[in-house]
C-alpha atoms as a PDB file:
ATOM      1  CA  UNK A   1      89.327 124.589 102.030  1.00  0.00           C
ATOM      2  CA  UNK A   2      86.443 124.665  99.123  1.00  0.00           C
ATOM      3  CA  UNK A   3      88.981 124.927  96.198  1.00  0.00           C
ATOM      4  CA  UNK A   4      90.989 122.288  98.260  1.00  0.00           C
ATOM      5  CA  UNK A   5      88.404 119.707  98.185  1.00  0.00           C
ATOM      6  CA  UNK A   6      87.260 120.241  94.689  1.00  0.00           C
ATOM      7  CA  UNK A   7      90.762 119.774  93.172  1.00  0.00           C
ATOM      8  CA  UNK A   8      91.317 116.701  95.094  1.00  0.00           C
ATOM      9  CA  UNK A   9      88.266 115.301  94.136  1.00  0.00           C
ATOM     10  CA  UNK A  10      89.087 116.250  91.175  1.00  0.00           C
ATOM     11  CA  UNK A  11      92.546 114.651  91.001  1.00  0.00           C
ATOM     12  CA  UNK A  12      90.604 111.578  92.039  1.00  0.00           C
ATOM     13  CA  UNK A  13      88.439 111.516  89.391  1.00  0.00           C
ATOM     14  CA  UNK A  14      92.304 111.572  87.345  1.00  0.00           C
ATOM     15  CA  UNK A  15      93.751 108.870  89.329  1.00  0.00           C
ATOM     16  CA  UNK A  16      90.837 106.181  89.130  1.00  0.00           C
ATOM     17  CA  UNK A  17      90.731 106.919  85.116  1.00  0.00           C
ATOM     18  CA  UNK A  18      94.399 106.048  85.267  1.00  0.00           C
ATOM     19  CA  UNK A  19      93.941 103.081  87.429  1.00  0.00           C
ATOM     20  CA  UNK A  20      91.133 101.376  85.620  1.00  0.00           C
ATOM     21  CA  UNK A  21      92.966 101.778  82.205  1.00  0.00           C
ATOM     22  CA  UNK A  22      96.373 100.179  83.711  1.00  0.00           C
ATOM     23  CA  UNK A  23      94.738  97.277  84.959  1.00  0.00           C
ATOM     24  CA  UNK A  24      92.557  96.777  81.889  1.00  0.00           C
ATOM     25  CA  UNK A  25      95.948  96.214  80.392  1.00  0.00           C
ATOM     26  CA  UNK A  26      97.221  94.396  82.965  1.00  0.00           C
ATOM     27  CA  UNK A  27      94.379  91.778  81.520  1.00  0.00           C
ATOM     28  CA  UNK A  28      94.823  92.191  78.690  1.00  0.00           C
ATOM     29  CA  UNK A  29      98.266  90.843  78.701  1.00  0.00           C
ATOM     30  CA  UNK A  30      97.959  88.550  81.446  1.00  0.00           C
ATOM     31  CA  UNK A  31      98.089  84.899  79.797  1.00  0.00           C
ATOM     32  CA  UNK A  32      95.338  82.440  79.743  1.00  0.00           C
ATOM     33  CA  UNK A  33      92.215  82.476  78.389  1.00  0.00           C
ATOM     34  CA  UNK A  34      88.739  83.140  80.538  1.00  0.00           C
ATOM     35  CA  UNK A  35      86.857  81.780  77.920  1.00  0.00           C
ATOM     36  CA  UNK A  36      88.334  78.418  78.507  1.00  0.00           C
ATOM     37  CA  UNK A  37      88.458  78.495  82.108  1.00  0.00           C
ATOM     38  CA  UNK A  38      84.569  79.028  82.377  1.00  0.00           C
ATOM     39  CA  UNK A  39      83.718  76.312  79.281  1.00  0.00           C
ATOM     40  CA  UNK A  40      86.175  74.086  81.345  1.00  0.00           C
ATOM     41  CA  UNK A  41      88.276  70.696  80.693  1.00  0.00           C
ATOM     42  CA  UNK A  42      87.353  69.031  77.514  1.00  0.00           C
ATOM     43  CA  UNK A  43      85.148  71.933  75.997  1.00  0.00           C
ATOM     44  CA  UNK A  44      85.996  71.977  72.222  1.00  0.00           C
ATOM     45  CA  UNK A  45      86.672  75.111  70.316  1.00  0.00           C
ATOM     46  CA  UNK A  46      83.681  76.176  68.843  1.00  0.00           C
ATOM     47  CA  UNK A  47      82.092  75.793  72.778  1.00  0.00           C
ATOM     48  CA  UNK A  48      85.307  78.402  73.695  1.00  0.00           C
ATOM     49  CA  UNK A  49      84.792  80.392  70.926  1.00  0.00           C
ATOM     50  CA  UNK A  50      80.973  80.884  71.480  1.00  0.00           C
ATOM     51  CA  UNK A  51      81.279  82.060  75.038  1.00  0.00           C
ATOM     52  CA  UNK A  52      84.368  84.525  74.320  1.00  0.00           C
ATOM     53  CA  UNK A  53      81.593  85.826  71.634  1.00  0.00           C
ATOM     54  CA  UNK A  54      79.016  85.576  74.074  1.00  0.00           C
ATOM     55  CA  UNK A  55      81.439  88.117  76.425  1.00  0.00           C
ATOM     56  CA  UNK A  56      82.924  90.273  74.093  1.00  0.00           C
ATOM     57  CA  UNK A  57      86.506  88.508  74.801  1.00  0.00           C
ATOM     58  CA  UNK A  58      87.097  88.550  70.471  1.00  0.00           C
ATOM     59  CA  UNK A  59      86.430  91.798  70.270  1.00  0.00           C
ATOM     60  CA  UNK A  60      89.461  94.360  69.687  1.00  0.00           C
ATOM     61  CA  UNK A  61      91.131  96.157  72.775  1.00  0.00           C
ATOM     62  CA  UNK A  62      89.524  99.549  71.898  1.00  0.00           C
ATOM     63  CA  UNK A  63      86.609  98.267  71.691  1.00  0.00           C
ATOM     64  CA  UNK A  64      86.897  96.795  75.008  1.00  0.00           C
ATOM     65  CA  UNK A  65      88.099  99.590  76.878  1.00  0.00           C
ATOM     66  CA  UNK A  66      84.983 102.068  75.097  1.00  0.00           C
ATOM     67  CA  UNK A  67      82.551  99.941  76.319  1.00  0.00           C
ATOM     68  CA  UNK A  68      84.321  99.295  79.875  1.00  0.00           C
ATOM     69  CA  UNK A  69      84.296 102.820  80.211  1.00  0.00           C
ATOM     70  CA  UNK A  70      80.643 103.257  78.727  1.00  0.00           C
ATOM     71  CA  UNK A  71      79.709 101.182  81.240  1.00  0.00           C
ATOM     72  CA  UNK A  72      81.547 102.776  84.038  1.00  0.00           C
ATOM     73  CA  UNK A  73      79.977 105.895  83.759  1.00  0.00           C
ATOM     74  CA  UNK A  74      76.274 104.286  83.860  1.00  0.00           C
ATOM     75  CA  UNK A  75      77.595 102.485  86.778  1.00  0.00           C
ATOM     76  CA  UNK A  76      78.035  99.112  85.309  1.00  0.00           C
ATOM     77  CA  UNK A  77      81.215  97.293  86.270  1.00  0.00           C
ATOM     78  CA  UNK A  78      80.391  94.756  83.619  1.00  0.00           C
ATOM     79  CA  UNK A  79      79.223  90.903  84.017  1.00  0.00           C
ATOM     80  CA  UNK A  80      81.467  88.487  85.710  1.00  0.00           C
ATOM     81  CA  UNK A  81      82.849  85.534  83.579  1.00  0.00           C
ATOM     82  CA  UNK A  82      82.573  82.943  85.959  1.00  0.00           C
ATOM     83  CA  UNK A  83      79.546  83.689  88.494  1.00  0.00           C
ATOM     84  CA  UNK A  84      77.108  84.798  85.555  1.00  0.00           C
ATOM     85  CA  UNK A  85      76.398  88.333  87.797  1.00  0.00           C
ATOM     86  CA  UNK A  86      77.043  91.809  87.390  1.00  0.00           C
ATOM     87  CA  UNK A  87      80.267  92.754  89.403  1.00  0.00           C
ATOM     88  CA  UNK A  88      78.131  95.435  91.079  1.00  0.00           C
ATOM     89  CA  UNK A  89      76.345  92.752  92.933  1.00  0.00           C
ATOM     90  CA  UNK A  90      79.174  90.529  93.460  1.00  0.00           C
ATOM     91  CA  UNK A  91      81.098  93.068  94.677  1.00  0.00           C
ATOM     92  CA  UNK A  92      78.328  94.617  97.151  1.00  0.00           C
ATOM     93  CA  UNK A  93      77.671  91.076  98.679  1.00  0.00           C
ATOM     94  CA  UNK A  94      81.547  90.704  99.482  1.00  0.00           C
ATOM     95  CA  UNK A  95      81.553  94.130 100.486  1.00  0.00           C
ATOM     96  CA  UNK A  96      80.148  93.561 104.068  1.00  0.00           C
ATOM     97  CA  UNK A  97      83.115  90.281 105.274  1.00  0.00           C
ATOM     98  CA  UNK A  98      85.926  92.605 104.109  1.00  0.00           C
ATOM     99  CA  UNK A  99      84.173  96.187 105.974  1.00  0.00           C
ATOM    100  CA  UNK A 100      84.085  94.123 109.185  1.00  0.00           C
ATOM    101  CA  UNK A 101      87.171  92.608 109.350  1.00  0.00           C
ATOM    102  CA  UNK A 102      88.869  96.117 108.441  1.00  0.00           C
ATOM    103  CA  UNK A 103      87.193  97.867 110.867  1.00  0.00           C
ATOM    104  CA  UNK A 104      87.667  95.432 113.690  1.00  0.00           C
ATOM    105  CA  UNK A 105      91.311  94.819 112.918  1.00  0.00           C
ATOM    106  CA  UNK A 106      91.875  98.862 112.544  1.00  0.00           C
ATOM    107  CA  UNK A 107      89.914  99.722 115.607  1.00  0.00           C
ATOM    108  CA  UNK A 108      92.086  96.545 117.663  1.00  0.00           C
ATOM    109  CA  UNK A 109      95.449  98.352 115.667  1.00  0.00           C
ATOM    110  CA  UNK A 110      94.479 101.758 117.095  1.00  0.00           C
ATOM    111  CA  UNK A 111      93.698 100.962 120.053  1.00  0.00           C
ATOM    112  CA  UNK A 112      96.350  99.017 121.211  1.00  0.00           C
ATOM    113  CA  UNK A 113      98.535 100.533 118.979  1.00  0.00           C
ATOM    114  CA  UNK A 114      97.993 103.797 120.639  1.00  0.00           C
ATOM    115  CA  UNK A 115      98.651 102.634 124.109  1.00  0.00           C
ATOM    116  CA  UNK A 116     101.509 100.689 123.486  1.00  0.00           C
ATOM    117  CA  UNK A 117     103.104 104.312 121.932  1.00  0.00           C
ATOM    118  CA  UNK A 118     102.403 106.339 124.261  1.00  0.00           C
ATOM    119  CA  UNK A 119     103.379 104.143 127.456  1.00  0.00           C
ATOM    120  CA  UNK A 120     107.042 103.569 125.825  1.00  0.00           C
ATOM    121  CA  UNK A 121     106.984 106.928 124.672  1.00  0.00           C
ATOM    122  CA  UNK A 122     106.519 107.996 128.620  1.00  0.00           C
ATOM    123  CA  UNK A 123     109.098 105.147 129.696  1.00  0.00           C
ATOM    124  CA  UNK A 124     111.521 105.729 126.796  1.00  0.00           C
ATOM    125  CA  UNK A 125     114.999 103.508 127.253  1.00  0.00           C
ATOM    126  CA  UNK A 126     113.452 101.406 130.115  1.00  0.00           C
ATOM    127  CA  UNK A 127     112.646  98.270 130.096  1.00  0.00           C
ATOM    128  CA  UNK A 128     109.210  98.318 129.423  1.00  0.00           C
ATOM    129  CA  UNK A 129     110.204 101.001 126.340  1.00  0.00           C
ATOM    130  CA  UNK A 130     112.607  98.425 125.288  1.00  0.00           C
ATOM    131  CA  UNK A 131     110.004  95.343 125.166  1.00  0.00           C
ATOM    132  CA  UNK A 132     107.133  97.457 123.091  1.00  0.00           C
ATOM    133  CA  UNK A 133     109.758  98.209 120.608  1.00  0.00           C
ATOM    134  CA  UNK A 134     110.433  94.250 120.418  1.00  0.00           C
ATOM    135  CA  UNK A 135     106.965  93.396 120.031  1.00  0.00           C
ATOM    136  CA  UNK A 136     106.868  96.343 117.305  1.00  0.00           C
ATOM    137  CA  UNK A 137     109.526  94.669 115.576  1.00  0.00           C
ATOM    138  CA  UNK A 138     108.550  90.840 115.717  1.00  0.00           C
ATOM    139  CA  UNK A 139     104.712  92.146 114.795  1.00  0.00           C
ATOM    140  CA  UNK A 140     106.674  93.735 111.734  1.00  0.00           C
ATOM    141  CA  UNK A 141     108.439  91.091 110.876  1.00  0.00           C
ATOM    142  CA  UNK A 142     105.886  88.154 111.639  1.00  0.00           C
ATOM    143  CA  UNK A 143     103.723  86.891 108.040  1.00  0.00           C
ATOM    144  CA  UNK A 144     100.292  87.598 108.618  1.00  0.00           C
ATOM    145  CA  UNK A 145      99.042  84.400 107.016  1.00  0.00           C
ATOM    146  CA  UNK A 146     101.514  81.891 109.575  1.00  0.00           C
ATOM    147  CA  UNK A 147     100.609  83.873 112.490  1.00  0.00           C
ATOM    148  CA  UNK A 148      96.872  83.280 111.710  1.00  0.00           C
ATOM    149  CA  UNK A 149      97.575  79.347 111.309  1.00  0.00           C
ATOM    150  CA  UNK A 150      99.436  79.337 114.503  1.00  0.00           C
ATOM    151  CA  UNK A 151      96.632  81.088 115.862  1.00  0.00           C
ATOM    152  CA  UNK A 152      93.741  78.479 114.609  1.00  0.00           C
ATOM    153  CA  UNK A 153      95.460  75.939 115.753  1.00  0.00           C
ATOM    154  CA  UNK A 154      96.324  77.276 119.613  1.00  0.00           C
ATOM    155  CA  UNK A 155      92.518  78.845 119.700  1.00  0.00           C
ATOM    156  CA  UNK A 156      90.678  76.513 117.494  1.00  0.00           C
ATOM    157  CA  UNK A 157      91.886  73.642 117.589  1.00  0.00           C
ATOM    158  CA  UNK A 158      93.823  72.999 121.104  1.00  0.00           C
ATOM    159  CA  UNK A 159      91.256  74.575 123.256  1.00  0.00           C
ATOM    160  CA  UNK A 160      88.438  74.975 121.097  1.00  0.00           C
ATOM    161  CA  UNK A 161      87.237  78.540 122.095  1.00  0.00           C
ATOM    162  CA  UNK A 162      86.566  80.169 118.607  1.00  0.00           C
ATOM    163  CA  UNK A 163      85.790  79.113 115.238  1.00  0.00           C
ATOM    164  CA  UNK A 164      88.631  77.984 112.673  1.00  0.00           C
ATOM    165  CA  UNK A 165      87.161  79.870 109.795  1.00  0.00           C
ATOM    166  CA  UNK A 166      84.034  81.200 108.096  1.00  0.00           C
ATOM    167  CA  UNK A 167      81.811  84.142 108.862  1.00  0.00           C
ATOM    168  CA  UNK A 168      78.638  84.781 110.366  1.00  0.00           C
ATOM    169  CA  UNK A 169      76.448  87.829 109.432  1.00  0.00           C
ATOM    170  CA  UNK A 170      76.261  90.824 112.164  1.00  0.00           C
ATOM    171  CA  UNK A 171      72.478  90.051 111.037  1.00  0.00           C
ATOM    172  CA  UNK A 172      72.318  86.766 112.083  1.00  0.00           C
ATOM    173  CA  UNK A 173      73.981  86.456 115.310  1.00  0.00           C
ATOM    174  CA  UNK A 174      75.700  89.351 116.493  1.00  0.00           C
ATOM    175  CA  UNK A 175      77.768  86.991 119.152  1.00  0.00           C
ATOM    176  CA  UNK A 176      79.125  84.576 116.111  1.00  0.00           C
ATOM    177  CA  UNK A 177      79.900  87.813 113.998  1.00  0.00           C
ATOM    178  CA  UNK A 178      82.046  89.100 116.629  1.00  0.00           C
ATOM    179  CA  UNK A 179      83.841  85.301 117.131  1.00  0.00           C
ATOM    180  CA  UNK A 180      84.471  84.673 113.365  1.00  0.00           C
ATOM    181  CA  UNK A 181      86.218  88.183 113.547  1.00  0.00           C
ATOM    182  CA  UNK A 182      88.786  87.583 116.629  1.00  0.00           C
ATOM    183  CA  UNK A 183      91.184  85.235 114.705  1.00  0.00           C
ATOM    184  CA  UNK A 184      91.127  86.956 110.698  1.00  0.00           C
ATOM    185  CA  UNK A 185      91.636  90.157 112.929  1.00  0.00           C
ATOM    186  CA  UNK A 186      94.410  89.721 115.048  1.00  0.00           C
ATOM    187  CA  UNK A 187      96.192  88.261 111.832  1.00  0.00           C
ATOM    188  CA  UNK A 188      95.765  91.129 109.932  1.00  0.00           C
ATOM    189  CA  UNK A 189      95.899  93.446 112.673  1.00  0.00           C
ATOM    190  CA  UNK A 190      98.977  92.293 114.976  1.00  0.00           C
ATOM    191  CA  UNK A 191     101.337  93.803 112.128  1.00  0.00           C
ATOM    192  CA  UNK A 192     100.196  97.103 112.431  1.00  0.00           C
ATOM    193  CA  UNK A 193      99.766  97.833 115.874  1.00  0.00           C
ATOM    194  CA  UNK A 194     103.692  97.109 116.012  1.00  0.00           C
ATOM    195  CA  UNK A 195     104.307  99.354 113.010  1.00  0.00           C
ATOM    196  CA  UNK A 196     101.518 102.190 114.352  1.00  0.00           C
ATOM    197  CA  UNK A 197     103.251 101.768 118.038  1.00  0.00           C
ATOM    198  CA  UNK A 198     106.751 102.885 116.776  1.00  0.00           C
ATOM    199  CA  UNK A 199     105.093 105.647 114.509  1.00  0.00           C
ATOM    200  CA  UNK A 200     103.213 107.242 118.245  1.00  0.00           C
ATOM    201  CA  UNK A 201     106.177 106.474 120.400  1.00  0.00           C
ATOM    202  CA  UNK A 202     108.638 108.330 117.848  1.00  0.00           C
ATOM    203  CA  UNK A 203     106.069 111.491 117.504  1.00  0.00           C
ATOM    204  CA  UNK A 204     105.362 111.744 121.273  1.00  0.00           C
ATOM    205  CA  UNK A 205     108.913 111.626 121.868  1.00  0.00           C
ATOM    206  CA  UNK A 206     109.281 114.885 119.643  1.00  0.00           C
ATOM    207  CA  UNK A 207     106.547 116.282 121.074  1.00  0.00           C
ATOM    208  CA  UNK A 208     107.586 115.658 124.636  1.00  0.00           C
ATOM    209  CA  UNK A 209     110.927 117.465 123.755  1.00  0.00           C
ATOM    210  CA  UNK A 210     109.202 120.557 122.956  1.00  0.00           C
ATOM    211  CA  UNK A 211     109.352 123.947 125.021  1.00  0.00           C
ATOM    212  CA  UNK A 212     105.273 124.017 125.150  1.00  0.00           C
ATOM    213  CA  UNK A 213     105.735 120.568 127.539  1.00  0.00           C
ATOM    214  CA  UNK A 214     108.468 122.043 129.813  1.00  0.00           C
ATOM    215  CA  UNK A 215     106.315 124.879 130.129  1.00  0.00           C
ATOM    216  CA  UNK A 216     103.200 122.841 131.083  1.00  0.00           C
ATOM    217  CA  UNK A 217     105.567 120.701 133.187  1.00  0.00           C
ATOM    218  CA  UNK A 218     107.145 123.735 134.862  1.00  0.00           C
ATOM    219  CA  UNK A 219     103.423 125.226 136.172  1.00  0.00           C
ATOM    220  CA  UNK A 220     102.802 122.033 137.876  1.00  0.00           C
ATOM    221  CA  UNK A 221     100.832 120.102 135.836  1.00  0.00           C
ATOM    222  CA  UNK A 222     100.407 116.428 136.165  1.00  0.00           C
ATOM    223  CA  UNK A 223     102.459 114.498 133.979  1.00  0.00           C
ATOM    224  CA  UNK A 224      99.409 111.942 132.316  1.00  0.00           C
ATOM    225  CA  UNK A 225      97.749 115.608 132.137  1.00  0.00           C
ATOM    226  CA  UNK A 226     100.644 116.713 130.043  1.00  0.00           C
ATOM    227  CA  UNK A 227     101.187 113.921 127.555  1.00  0.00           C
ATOM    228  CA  UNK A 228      97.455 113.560 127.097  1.00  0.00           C
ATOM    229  CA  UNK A 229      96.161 117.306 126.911  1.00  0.00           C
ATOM    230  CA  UNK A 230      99.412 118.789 125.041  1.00  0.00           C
ATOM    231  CA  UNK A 231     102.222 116.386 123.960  1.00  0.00           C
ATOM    232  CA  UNK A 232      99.650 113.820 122.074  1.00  0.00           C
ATOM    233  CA  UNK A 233      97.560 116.322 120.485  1.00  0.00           C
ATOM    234  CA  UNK A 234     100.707 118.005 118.585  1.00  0.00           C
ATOM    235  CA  UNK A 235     102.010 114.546 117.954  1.00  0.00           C
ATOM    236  CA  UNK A 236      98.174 113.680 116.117  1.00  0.00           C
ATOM    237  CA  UNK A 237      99.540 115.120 112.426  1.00  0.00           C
ATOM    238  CA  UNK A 238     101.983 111.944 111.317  1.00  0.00           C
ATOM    239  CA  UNK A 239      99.092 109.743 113.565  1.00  0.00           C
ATOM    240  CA  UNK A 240      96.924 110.451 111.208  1.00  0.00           C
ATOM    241  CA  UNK A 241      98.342 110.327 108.193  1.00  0.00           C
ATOM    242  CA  UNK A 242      99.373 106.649 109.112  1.00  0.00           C
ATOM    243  CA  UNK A 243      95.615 105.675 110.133  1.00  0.00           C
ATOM    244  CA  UNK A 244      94.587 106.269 107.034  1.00  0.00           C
ATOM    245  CA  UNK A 245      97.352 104.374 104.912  1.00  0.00           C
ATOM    246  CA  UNK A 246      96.796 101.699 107.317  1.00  0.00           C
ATOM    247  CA  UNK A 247      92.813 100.907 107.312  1.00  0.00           C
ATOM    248  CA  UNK A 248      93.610 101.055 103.308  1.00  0.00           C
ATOM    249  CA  UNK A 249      96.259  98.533 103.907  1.00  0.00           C
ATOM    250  CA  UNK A 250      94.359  96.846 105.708  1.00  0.00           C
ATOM    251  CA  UNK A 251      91.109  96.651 103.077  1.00  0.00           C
ATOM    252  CA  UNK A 252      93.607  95.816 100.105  1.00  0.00           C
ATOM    253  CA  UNK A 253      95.770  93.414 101.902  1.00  0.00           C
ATOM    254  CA  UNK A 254      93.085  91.079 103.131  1.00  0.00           C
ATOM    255  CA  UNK A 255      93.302  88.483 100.566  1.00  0.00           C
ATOM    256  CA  UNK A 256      95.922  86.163 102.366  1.00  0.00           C
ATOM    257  CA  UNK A 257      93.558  86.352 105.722  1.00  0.00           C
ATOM    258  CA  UNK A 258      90.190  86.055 103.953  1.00  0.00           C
ATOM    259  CA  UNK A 259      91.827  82.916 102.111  1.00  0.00           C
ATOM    260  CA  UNK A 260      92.973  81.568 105.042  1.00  0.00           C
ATOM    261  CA  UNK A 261      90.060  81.806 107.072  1.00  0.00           C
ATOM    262  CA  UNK A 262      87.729  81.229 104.028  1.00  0.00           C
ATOM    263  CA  UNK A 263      85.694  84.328 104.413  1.00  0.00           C
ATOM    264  CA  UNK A 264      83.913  85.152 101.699  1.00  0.00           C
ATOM    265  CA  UNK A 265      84.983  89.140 101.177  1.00  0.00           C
ATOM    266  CA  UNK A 266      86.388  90.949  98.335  1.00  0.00           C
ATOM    267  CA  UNK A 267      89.820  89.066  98.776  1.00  0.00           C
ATOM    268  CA  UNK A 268      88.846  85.851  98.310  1.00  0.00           C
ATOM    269  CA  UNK A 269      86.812  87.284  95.425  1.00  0.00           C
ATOM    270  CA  UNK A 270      89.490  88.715  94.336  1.00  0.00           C
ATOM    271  CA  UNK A 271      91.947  85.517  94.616  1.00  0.00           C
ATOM    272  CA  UNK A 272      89.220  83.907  93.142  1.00  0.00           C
ATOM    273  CA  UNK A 273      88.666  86.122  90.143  1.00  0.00           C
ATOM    274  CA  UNK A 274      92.797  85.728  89.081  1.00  0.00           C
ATOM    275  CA  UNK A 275      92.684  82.068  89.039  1.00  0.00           C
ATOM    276  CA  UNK A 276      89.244  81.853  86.638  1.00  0.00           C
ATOM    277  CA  UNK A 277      90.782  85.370  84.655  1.00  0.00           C
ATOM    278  CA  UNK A 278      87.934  86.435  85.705  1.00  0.00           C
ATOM    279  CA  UNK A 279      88.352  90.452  84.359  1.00  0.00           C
ATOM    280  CA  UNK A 280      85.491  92.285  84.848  1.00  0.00           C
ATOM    281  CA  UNK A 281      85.355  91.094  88.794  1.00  0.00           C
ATOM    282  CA  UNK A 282      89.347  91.840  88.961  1.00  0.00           C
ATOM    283  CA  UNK A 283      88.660  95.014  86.938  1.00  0.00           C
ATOM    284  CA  UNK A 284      86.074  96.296  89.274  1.00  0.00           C
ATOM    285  CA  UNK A 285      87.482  95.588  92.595  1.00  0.00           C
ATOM    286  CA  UNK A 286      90.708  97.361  91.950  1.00  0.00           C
ATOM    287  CA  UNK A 287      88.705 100.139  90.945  1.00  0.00           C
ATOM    288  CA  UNK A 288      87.053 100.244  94.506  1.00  0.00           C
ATOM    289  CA  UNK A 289      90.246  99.713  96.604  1.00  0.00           C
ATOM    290  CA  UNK A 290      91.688 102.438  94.459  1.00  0.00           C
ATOM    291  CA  UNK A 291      88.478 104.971  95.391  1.00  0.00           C
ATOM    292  CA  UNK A 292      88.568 104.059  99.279  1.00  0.00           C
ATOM    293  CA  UNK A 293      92.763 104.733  99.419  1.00  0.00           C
ATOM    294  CA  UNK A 294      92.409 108.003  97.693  1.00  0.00           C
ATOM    295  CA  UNK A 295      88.953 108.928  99.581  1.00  0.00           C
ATOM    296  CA  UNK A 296      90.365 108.013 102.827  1.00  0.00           C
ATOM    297  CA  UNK A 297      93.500 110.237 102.306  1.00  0.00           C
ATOM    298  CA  UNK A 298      91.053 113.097 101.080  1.00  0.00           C
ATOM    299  CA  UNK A 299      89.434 112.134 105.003  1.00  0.00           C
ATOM    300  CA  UNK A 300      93.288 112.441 106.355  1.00  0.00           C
ATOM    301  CA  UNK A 301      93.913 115.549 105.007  1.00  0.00           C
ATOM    302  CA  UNK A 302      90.795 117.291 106.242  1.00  0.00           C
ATOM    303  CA  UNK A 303      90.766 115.347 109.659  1.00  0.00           C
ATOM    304  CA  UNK A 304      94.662 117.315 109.739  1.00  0.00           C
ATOM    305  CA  UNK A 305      93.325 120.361 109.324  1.00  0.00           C
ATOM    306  CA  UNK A 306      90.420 120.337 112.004  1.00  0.00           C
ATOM    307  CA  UNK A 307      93.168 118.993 114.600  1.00  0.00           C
ATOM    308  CA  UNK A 308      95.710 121.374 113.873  1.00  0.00           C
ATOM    309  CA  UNK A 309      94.632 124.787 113.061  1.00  0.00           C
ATOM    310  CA  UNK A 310      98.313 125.581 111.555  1.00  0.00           C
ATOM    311  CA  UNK A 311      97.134 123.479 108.665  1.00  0.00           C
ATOM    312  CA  UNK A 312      95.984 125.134 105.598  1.00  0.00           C
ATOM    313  CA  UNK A 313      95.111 124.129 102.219  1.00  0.00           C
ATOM    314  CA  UNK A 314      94.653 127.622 100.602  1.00  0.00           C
END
């Protein structure tokens, strides 16, 4: 498990190198000008030209990328363009918006998720089977973005029981945090507790087909006893593995729902940051979504092995 761990950590190390140099290039070809953006609508040229100086922007590519990287390892994402902070900082006070609403849409995704598996998984080709798998399919299939609309306006606006939009700090009010949360996270989490549904039913039907069940089955066991001591726990492996794709989904694909709801996380910074070509800020926080999908697959993969003994990474 030790030489495991230190090659994938390792290979991570390898993968955000890669990813930070592709989308430096990706800004560097992306049209527009930052320096323009920031000195804004009827700024002359010399005004452009002394802020791109004052940022580095006329310097050469290679020049660029050495001192992106030379920052990097120091720790320093850079400065952003238009909020006149380091990236660290901007990116640490979005941070906290986009941790809650991932968490509280994965934990509402498992949860649910998991229950809605495992009861169509026990029912399979009844009715109740049959209307899971259709909510599975119109979660799928429903945008995330016009479900949370239709949502604000059945919640929020018709009968006025939670807020439209913004967010309140866990700090400040822990009942407002959890109300500024219920909308953003059933939007972002109602597509994958149909997609995480199919992926238990489908793996708990294997599982249930297996000699090991007919054998706890035959000695008399109960049958809730069954799925929930021996089916589910062999069906855990491909569970697993799709938890962990999900929640990083879930943290990358938050810009639509942040946007909509106008919470101020690292997807409206992000939104934000392509409209001003802001670099540095885009730069850094697809450096950090990066790191959290590889580190929570590195989580996956150990999590696999502590559930499942027959796993090995030798």
């Amino acid at each position: 498990m030790l030489r495991f761990l230190i090659l994938r950590l390792t290979s991570t190390v390898f993968v955000l190198v890669i990813v930070s140099f592709i989308s430096f290039c990706i800004m560097q070809m992306v049209p527009g000008d930052p320096a323009a953006v920031l000195a804004g609508i009827g700024a002359t040229g010399d005004q452009v030209q002394r802020i791109r100086q004052e940022f580095g922007l006329d310097q050469p590519f290679v020049i660029q990328l050495f001192r992106w990287y030379a920052g990097l390892l120091s720790g320093n994402l850079g400065d952003s363009v238009l909020l006149g902070s380091s990236v660290t900082r901007a990116i640490a006070e979005s941070l906290p918006p986009t941790l809650s609403l991932t968490a509280f849409a994965f934990v509402l995704s498992l949860v649910l998720g998991l229950l809605a598996g495992i009861v169509a998984a026990v029912n399979r080709n009844r009715l109740i089977d049959r209307l899971v798998v259709g909510f599975a399919v119109l979660g799928v299939s429903l945008p995330s973005f016009w479900l949370g609309l239709l949502l604000v306006v059945l919640f929020a606006v018709k009968l006025d029981l939670l807020p439209a939009g913004g967010y309140v700090p866990i700090s400040v009010n822990l009942a407002g945090w959890a109300k500024s949360l219920v909308l953003p996270g059933l939007s972002l989490a109602l597509l994958q507790i149909g997609y995480f549904a199919r992926i238990v039913r489908t793996s708990l039907i294997e599982a249930l087909q297996q000699d090991f069940v007919r054998t706890a089955r035959a000695k008399g066991l109960g049958p809730w006893l069954v799925v929930g001591k021996h089916a589910l726990t062999n069906a855990m492996l491909p569970v697993l593995t799709v938890s962990g794709i999900m929640f990083s989904l879930m943290m990358s694909g938050s810009v639509v729902i942040e946007t909509v709801f106008s919470i101020p996380g690292l997807g409206r910074l992000m939104s934000s940051a392509i409209v001003s070509r802001d670099y540095p800020v885009i730069q850094g926080t697809l450096l950090l979504t990066a790191a959290v999908f590889v580190l929570i697959n590195l989580l996956v993969d150990i999590l696999c092995a502590v559930v499942d003994p027959r796993v090995g990474y030798e």
